[in-house]
Protein backbone atom coordinates (compact mmCIF):
# COMPACT_ATOMS: atom_id res chain seq x y z
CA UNK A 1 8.42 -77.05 49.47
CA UNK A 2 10.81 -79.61 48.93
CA UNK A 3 14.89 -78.37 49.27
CA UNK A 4 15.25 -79.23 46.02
CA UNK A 5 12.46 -76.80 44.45
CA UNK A 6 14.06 -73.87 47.49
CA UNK A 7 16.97 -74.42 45.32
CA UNK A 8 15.46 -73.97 41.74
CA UNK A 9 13.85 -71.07 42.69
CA UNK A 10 16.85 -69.52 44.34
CA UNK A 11 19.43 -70.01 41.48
CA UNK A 12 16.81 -69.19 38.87
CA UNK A 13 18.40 -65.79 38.27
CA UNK A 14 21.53 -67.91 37.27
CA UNK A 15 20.43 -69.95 34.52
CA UNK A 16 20.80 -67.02 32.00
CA UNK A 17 20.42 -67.12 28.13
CA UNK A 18 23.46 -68.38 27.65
CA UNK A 19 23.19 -71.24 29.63
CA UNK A 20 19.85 -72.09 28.89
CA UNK A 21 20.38 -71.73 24.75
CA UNK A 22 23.38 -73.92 25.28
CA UNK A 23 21.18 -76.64 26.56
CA UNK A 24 18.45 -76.23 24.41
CA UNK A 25 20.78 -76.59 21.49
CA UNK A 26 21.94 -80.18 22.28
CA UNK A 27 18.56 -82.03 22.85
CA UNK A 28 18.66 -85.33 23.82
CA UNK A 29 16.16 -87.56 26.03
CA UNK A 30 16.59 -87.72 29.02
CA UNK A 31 15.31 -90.81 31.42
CA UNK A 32 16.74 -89.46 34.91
CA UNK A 33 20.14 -88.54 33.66
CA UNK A 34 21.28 -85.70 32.06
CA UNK A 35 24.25 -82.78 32.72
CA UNK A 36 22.34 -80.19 35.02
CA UNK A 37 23.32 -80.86 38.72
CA UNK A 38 20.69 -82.91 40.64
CA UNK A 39 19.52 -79.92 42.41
CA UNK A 40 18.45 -78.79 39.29
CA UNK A 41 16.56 -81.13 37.59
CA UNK A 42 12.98 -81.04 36.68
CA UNK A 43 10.78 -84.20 37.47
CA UNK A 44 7.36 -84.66 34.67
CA UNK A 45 4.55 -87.37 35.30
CA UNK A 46 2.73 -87.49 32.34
CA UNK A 47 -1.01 -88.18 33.10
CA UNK A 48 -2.96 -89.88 29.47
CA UNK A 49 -0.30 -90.86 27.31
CA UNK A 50 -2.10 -92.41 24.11
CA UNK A 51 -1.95 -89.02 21.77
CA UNK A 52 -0.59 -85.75 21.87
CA UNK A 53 0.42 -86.53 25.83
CA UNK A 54 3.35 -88.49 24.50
CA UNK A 55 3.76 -86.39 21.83
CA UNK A 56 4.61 -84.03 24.75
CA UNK A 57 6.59 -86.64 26.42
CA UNK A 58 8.72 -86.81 23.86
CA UNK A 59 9.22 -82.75 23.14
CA UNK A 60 10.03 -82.94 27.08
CA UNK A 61 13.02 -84.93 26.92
CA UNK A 62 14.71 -83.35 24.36
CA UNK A 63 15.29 -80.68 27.20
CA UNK A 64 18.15 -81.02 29.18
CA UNK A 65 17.70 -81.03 32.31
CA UNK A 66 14.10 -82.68 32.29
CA UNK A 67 13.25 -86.42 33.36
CA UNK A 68 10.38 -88.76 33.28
CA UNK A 69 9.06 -90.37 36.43
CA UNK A 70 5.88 -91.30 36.36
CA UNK A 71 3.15 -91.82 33.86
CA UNK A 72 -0.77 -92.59 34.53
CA UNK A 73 -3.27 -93.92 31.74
CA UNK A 74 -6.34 -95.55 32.93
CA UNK A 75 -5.73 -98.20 29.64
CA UNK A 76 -2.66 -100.44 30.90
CA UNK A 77 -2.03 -100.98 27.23
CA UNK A 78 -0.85 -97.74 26.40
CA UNK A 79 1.05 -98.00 29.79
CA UNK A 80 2.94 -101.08 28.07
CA UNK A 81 3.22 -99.69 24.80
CA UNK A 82 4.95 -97.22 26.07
CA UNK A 83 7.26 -98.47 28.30
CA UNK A 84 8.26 -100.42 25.08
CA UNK A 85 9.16 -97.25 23.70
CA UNK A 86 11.04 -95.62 26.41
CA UNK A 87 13.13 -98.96 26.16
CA UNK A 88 13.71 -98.83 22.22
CA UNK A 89 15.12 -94.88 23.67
CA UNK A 90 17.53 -97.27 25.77
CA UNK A 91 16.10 -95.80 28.95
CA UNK A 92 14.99 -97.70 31.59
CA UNK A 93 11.49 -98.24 31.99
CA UNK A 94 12.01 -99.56 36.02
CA UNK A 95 12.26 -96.16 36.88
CA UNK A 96 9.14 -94.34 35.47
CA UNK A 97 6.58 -94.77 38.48
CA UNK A 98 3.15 -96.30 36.96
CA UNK A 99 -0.69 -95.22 38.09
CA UNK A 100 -3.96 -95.58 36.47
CA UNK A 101 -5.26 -93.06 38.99
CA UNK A 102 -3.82 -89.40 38.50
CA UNK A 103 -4.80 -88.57 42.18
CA UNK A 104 -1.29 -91.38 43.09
CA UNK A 105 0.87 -89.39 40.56
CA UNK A 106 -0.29 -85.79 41.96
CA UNK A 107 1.04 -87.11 45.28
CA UNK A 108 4.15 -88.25 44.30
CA UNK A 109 6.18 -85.62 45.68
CA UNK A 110 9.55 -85.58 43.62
CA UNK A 111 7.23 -84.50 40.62
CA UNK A 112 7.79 -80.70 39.55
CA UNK A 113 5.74 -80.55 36.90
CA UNK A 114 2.62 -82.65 34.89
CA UNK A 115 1.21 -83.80 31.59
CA UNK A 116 -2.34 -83.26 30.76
CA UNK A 117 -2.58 -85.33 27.77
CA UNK A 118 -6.48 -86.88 28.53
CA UNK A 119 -9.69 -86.58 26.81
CA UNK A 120 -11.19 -82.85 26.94
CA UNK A 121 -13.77 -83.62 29.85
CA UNK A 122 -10.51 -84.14 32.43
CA UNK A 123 -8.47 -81.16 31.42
CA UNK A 124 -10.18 -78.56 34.10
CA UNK A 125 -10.21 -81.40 37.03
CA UNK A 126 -6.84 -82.19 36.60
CA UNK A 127 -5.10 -79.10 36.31
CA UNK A 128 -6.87 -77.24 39.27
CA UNK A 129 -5.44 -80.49 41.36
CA UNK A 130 -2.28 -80.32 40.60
CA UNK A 131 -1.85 -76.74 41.06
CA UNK A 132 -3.45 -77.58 44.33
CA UNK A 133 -0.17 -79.96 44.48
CA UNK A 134 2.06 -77.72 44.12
CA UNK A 135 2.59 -78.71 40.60
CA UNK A 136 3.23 -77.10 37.46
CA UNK A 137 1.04 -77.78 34.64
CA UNK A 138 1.63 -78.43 30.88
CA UNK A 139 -2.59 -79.10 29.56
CA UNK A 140 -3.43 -79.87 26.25
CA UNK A 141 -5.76 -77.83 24.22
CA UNK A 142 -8.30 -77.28 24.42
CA UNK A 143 -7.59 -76.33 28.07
CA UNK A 144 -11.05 -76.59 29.38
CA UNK A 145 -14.25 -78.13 28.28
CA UNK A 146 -16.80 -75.45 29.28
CA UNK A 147 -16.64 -71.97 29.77
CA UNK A 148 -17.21 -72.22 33.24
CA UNK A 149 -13.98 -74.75 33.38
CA UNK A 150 -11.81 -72.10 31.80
CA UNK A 151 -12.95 -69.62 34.50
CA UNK A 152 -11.54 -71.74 37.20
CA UNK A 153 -9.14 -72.94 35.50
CA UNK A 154 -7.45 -69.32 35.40
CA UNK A 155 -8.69 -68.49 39.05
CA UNK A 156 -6.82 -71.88 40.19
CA UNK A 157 -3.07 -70.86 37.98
CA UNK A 158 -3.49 -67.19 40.45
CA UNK A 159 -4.34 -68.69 43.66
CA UNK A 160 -1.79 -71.59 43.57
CA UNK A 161 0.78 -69.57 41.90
CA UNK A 162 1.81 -72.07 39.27
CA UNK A 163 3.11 -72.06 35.84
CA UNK A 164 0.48 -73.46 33.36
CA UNK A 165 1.27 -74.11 29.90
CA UNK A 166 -1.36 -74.04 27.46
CA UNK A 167 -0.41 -76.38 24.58
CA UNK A 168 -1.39 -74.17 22.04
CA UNK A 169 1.86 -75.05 20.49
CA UNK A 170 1.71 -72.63 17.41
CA UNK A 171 2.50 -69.74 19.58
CA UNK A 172 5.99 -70.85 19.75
CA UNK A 173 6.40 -71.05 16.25
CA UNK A 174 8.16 -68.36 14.87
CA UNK A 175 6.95 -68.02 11.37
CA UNK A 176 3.45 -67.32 13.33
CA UNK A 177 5.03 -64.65 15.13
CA UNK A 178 6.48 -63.42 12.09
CA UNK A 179 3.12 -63.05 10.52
CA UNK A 180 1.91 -61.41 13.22
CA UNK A 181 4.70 -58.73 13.30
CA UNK A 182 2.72 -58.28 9.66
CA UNK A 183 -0.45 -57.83 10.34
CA UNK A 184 0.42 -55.20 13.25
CA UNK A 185 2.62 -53.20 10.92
CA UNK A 186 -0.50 -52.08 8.95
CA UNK A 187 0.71 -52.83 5.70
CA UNK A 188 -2.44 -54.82 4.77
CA UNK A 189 -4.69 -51.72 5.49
CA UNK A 190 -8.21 -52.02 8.01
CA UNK A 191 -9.13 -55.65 8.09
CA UNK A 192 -12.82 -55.87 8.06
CA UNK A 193 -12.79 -60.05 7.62
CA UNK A 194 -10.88 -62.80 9.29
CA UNK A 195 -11.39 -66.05 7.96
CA UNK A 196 -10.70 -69.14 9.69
CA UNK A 197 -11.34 -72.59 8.59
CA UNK A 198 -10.15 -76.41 8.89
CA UNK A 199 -10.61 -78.66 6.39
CA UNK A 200 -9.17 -82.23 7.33
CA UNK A 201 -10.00 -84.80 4.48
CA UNK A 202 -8.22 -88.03 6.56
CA UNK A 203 -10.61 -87.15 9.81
CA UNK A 204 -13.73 -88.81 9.94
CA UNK A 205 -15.66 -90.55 12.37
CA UNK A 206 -15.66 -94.07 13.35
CA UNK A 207 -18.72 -96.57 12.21
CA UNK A 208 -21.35 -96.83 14.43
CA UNK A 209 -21.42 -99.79 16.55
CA UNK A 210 -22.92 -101.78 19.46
CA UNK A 211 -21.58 -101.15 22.93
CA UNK A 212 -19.67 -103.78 24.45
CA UNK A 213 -17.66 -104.91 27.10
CA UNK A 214 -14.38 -102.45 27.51
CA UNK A 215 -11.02 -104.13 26.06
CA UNK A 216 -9.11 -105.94 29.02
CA UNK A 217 -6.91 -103.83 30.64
CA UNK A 218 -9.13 -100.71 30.40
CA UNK A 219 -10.41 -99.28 33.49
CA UNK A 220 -13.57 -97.80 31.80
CA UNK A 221 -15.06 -96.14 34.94
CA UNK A 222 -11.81 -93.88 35.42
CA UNK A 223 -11.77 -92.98 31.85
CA UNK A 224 -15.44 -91.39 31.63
CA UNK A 225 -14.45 -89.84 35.53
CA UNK A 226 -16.68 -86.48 35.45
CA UNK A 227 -19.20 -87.64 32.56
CA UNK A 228 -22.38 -89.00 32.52
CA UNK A 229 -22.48 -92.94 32.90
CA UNK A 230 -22.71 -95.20 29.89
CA UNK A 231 -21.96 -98.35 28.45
CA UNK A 232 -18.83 -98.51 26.50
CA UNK A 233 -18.46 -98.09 22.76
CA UNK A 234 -15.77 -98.35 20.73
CA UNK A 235 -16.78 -95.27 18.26
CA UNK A 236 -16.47 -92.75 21.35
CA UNK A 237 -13.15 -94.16 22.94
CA UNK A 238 -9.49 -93.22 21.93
CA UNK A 239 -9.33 -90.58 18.92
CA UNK A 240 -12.92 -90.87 18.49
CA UNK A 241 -14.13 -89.06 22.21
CA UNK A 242 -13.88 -85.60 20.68
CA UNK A 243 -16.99 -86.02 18.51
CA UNK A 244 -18.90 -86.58 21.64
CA UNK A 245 -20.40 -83.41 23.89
CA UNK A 246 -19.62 -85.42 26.70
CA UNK A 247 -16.07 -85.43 26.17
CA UNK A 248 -15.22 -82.59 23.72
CA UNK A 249 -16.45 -79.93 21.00
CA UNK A 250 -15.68 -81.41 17.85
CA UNK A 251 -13.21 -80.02 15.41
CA UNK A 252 -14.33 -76.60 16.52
CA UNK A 253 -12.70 -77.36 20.04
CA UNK A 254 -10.17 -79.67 18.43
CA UNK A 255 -8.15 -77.87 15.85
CA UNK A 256 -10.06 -74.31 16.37
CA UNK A 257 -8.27 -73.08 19.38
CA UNK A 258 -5.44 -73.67 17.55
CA UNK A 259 -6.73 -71.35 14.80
CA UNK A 260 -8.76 -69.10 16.22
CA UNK A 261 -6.27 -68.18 18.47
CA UNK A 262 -4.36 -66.85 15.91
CA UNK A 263 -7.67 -64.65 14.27
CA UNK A 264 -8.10 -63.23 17.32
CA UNK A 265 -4.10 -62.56 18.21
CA UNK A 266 -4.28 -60.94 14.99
CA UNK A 267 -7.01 -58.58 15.75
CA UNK A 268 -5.58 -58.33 19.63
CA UNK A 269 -9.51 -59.29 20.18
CA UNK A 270 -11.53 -60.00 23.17
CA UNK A 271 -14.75 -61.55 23.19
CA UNK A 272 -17.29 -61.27 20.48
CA UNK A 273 -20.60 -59.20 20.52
CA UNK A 274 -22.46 -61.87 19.03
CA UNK A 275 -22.00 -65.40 17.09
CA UNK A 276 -24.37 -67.37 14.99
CA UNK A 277 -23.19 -71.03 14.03
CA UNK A 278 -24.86 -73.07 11.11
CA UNK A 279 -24.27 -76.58 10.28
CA UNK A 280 -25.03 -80.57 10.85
CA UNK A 281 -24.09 -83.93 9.79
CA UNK A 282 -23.85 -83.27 6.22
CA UNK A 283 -21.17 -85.56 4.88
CA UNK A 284 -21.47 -88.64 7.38
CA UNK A 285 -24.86 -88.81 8.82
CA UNK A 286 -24.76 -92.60 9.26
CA UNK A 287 -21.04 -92.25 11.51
CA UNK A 288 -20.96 -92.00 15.42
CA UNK A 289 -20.68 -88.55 16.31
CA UNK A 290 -22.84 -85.62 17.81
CA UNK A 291 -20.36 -82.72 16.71
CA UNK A 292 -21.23 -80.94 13.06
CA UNK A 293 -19.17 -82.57 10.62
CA UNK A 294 -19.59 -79.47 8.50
CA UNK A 295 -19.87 -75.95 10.34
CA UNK A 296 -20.04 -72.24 9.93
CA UNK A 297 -19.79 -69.93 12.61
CA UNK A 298 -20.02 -65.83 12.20
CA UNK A 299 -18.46 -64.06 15.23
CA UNK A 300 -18.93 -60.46 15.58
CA UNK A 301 -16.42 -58.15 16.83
CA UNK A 302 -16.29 -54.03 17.07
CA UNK A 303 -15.11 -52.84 13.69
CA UNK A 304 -14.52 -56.27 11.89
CA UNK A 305 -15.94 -60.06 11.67
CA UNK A 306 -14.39 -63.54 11.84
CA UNK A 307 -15.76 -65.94 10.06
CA UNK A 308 -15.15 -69.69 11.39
CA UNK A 309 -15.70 -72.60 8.41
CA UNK A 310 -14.94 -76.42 8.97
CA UNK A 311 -15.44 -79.71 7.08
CA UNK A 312 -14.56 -82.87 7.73
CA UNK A 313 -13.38 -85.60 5.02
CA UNK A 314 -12.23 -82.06 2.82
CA UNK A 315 -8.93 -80.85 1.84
CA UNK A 316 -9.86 -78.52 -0.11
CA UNK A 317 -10.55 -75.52 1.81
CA UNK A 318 -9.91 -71.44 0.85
CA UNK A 319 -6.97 -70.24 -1.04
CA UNK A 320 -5.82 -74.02 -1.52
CA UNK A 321 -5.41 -75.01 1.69
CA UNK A 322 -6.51 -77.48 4.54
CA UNK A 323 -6.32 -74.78 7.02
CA UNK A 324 -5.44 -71.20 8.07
CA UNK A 325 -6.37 -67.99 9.15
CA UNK A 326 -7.11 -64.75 6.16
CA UNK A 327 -6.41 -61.13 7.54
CA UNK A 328 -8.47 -59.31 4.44
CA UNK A 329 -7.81 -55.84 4.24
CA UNK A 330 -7.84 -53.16 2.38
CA UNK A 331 -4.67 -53.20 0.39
CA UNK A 332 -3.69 -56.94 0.92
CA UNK A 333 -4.60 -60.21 2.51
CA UNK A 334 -2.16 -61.80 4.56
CA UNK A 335 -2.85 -65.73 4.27
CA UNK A 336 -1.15 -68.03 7.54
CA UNK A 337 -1.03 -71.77 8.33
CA UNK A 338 1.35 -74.31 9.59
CA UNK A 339 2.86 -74.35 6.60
CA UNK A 340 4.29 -70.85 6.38
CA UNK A 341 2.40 -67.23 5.48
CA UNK A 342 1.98 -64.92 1.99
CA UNK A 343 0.79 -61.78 1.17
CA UNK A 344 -2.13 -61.10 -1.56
CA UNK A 345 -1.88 -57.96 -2.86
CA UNK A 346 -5.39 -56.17 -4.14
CA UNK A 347 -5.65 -55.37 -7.63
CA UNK A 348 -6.31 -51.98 -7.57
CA UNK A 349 -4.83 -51.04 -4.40
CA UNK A 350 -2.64 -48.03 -4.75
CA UNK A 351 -0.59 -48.25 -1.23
CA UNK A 352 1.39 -51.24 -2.58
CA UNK A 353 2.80 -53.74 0.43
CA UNK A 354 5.65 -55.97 0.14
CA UNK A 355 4.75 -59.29 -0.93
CA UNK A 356 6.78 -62.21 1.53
CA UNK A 357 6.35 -65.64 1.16
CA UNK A 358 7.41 -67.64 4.44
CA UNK A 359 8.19 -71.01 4.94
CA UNK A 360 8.68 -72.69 8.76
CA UNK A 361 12.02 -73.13 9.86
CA UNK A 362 11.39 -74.47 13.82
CA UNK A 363 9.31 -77.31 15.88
CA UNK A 364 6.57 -75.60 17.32
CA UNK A 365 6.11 -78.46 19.80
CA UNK A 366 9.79 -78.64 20.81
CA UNK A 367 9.98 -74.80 21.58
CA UNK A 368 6.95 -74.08 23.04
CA UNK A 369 7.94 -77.22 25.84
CA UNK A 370 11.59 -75.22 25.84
CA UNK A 371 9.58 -72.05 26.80
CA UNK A 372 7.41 -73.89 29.47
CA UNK A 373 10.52 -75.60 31.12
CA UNK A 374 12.59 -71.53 31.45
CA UNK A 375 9.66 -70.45 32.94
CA UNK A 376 9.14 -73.47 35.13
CA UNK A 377 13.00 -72.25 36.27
CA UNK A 378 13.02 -68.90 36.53
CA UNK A 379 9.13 -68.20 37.07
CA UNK A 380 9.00 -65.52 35.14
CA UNK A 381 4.95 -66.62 34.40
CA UNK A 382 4.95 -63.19 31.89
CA UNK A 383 7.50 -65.30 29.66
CA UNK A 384 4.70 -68.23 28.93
CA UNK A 385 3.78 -68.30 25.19
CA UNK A 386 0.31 -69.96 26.12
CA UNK A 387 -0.18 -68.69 29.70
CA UNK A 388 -3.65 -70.26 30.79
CA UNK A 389 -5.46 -66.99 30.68
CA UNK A 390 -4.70 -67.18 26.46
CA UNK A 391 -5.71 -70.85 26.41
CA UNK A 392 -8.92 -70.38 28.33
CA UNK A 393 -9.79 -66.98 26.22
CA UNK A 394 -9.69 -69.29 22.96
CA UNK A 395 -11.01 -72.41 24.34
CA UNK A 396 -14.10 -70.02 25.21
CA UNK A 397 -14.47 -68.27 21.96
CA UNK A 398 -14.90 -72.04 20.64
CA UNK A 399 -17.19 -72.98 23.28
CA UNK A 400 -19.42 -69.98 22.12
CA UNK A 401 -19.37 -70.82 18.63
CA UNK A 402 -20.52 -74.72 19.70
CA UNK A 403 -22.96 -73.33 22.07
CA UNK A 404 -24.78 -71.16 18.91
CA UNK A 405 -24.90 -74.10 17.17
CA UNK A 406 -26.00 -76.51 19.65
CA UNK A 407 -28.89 -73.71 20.90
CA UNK A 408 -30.02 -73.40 17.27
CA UNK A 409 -29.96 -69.63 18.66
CA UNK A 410 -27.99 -66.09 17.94
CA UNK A 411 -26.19 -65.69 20.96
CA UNK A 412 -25.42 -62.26 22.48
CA UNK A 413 -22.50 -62.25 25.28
CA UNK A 414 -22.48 -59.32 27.98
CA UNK A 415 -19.50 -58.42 28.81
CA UNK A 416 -20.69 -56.68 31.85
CA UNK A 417 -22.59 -59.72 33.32
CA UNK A 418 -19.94 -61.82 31.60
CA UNK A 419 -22.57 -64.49 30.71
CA UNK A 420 -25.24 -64.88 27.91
CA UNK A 421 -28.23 -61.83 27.61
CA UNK A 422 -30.63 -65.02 27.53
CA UNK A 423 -30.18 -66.65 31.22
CA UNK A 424 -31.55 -69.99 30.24
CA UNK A 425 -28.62 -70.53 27.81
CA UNK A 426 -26.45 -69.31 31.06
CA UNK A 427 -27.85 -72.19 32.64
CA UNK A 428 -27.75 -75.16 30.08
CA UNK A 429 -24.34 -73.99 28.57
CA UNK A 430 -22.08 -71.90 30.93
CA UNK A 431 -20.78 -75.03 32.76
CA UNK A 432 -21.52 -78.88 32.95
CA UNK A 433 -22.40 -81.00 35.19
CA UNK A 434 -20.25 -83.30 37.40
CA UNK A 435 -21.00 -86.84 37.53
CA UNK A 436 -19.84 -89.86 39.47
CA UNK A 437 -18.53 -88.21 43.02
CA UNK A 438 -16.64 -86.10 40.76
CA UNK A 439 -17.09 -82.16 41.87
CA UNK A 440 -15.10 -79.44 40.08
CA UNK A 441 -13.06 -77.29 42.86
CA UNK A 442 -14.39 -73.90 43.80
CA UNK A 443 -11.14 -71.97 43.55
């Protein structure tokens, strides 16, 4: 351990509330220079930087105390575009160490903490590395790409001892929390139904086309790493992997864990009994993708169901909205999305709830990165709004619902064997197969 971490760790106890809301309250972006001492800094590399990693990148440096040095993409276009933006942020670009191979940034030794920002099928590989660093981990949702993933995933944050971040963003929100305050007060009476849908009308899949030669500056073989070998094709690259098994889980992976996690925070629920998932390539048949673009999925807990529905190329989904999560119960309906939370009162009901309407009032993004950064300080891992034991729980609740569908079956989870009552779905679905040299840790 570097002198410099000794000393974060050591004067942890020192950076109290006040200091850190102070900082917090003057963001600014920081490119190796900010107000903490230099003992006190934290170094990020950022590792896939196309999407939501620089999305991250950005929520980063509005932390004091945080700097960028390194960034890896295996697409040296991105790697330009962005150092085109870090310049228009009049930082200096000379300084931000670049890799196409994440295995140079994990070894760069000044870094405290990394960016997962890939496609789905690196999440898992990446972050069990790093911890194996000594790094600290910020990974996108959702965190891992097979149940079996999540499972090490978690067993790799204990045995290195590392802060992971889940970037399940909404749980830093607080109108979310808010909402949830709700729902535990018991106003709305026994909820019997969750509902939880996505409807995204401007998401659609790309045309299909011929494969090709990769673009120049693309280093093709790095980007599918772990999956099977294939010729490139433009419809499954960029945006477009996560309608691909070999990469993702569709919107079900993609913008469920988001909301899921919130049906099941609601219901402070575990795993479900059973799940049975219907759907297909209703709308766009002729598009590249494998994923459903339309999908329903019936989980079932003890004492109450959640009820999963997605479309894509639809904005119109329940109570007039693209997306949320429904608490139904007896004596009201509490109805939550990104865009704030309200209260249905029944009819008839005769215990009569108050009726809020809540708007947002904070970046979800920008808070849940000030969370991760405290805890990377004080390591206080209980403080983590998305520690990776929430991310994987979610991520594998998905997975289930995918797995139903893609079985054409009604599966039943054991708790007690923690697998699948059928063992053949155990052995197609639980976990997927490495390719390339590439072997997933045993942690």
């Amino acid at each position: 351990m570097t002198n410099r971490r000794k000393f974060l760790l050591q004067s942890s106890a020192l950076l109290g509330g006040a200091a850190m809301a102070s900082a917090f309250d003057k963001p600014g972006f920081n490119i190796l220079r900010n107000r903490f001492s230099p003992a006190d800094q934290i170094n990020i590399g950022a590792i896939g930087i196309n999407g939501m990693g620089w999305s991250n990148v950005n929520a980063a440096l509005k932390v004091q105390g945080v700097n960028l040095v390194a960034v890896c993409d295996v697409d040296q276009n991105v790697i330009d575009k962005r150092m085109n933006d870090l310049s228009k942020m009049k930082a200096d670009p000379s300084k931000v160490k670049r890799y196409s191979d994440y295995r140079k940034l994990l070894e760069q030794k000044d870094i405290d903490a990394v960016i997962i920002g890939t496609p789905d099928h690196w999440h898992a590989l990446i972050m069990v590395e790093a911890c194996q660093q000594g790094k600290d981990v910020y990974v996108e949702k959702p965190v891992g790409n097979s149940i079996e993933e999540c499972r090490r995933m978690v067993a790799a944050q204990k045995k290195y001892n590392r802060a992971v971040q889940g970037g399940q963003w909404q749980r830093s929100q607080q109108h979310f929390q808010d909402a949830m305050d709700f729902v535990y007060s018991g106003q709305l009476g026994p909820i019997r139904t969750v509902k939880v849908w996505c409807y995204q009308g401007w998401m659609r899949p790309a045309p299909k086309v011929a494969d090709s030669a990769p673009p120049p500056g693309v280093d093709y073989t790095k980007w599918l790493g772990p999956a099977p070998t294939r010729p490139f094709n433009a419809s499954r690259y960029h945006f477009n992997f996560r309608w691909f098994w070999d990469y993702a889980g569709g919107l079900m992976t993609d913008w469920g864990v988001h909301l899921l996690d919130y049906g099941l925070l609601g219901m402070k629920a575990d795993l479900p009994k059973t799940v049975v998932s219907l759907g297909g390539k209703f709308a766009y048949p002729d598009l590249a993708q494998e994923t459903p673009d339309t999908l329903t999925a019936l989980y079932e807990f003890d004492g109450f169901n959640l009820l999963w529905d997605h479309a894509l190329g639809i904005d119109n989904g329940s109570y007039g909205r693209d997306h949320g999560i429904a608490y139904i119960g007896n004596n009201a309906t509490l109805v939550l999305d990104r865009g704030g939370w309200e209260v249905i009162e029944e009819r008839n009901s005769k215990n009569k709830v108050s009726k809020p309407k809540v708007s947002p009032s904070d970046n979800g993004l920008d808070k849940h990165w000030e969370n991760f950064i405290s805890v990377v300080r004080s390591r206080k891992f209980s403080d983590l709004k998305c520690p990776i034991e929430a991310g994987a729980h979610v991520a594998t609740v998905a997975q289930l619902g995918n797995i139903s569908f893609r079985s054409g079956e009604r599966v039943i989870w054991d708790k007690t064997k923690n697998g699948f009552t059928n063992n053949e779905l155990n052995k197609k679905y639980l976990a997927k197969e490495y390719h390339n040299g590439y072997k997933l840790p045993q942690v």
